[in-house]
Protein backbone atom coordinates (compact mmCIF):
# COMPACT_ATOMS: atom_id res chain seq x y z
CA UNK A 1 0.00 0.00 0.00
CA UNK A 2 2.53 2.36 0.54
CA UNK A 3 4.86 1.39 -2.02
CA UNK A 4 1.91 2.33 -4.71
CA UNK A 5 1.57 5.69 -2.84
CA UNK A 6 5.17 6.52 -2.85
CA UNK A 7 5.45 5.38 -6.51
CA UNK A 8 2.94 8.09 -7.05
CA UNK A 9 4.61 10.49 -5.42
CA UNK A 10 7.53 9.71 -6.83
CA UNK A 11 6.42 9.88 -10.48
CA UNK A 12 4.74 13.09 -9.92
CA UNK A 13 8.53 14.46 -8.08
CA UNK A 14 10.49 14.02 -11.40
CA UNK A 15 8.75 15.48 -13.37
CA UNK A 16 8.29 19.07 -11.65
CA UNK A 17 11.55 19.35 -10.55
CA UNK A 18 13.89 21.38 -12.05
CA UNK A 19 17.09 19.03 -10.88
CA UNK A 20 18.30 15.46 -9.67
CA UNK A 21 19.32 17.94 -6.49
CA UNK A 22 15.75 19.10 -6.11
CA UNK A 23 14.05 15.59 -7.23
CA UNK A 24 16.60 14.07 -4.51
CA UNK A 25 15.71 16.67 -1.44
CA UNK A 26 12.33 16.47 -2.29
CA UNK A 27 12.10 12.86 -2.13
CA UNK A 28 14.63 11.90 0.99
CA UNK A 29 12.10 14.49 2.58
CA UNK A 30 9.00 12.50 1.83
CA UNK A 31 10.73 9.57 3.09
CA UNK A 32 11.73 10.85 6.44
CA UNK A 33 8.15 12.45 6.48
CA UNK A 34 7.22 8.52 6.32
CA UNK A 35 9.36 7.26 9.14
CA UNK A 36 8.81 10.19 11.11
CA UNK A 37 5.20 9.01 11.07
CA UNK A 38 5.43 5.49 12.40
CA UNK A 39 8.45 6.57 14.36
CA UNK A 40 5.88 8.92 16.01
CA UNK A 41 3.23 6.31 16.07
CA UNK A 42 4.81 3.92 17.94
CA UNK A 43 5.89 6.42 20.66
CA UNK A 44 2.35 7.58 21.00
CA UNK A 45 1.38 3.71 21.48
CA UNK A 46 3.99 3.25 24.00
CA UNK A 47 3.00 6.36 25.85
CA UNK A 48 -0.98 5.09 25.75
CA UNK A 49 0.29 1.87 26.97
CA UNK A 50 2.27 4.20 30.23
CA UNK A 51 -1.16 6.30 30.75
CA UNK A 52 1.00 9.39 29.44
CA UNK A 53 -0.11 11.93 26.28
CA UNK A 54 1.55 11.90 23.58
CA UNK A 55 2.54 15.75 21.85
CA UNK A 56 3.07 15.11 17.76
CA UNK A 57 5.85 16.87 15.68
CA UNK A 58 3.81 17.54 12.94
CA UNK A 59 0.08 18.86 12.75
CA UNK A 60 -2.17 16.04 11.70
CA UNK A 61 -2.52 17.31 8.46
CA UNK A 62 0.80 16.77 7.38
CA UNK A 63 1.58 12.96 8.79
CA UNK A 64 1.95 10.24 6.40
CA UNK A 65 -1.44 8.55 7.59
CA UNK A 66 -3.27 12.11 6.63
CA UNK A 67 -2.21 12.54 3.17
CA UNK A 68 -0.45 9.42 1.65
CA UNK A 69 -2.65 6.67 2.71
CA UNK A 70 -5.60 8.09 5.09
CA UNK A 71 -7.76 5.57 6.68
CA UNK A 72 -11.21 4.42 7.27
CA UNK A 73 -12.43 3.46 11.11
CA UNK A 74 -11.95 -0.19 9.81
CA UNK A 75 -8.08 0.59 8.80
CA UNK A 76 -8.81 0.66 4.90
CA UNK A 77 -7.69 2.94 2.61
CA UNK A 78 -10.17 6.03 2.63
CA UNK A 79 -10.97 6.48 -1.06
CA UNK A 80 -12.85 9.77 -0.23
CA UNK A 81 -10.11 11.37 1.78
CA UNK A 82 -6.95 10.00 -0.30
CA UNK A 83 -5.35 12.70 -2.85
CA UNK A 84 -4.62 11.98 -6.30
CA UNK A 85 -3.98 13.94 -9.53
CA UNK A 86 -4.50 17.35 -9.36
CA UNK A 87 -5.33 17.55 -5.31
CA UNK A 88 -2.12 15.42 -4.52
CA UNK A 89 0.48 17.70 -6.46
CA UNK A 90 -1.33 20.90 -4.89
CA UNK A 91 -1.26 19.70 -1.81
CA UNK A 92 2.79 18.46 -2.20
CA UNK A 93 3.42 21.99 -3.84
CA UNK A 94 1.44 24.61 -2.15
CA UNK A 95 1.59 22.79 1.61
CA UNK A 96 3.62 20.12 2.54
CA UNK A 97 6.59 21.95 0.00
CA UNK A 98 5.39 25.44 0.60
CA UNK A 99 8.61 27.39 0.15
């Protein structure tokens, strides 16, 4: 599942970058984005499991979960929440890229 979604991504990288430089920062950043989520995740699990809260890095908007591969209640790919086309690049330009 998230191979497809990165593959996406991916496609959609090289060809609106400018350079291998940009196509390179671009995509080592989605892939920390990526660990960074189940990194955080797992910490928020283990902190549940100690009765503590656990404070996220990013806003919700911008975790993996959110935008790459949102799910349903039942843990299935949300088809009415996931981006594609159009709505994935503007949201990888204009917001999770925003320069």
């Amino acid at each position: 599942m998230f191979e497809q979604a990165f593959r996406n991504i991916d496609d959609i990288l090289r060809r609106e970058m400018s350079s291998e430089l940009d196509y390179v920062e671009q995509t080592s950043w989605i892939l920390f984005l990526k660990y960074l989520d189940a990194l955080e995740h797992e910490r928020a699990q283990q902190a549940e499991l100690d009765g503590h809260t656990y404070s996220y890095l990013l806003e919700k908007k911008f975790r993996w979960n959110a935008w790459a591969v949102p799910r349903t209640a039942k843990g299935e790919l949300d088809h009415n929440l996931a981006l594609i086309g159009g709505d994935l690049c503007e949201f990888v330009d204009r917001k999770l890229f925003h320069t």
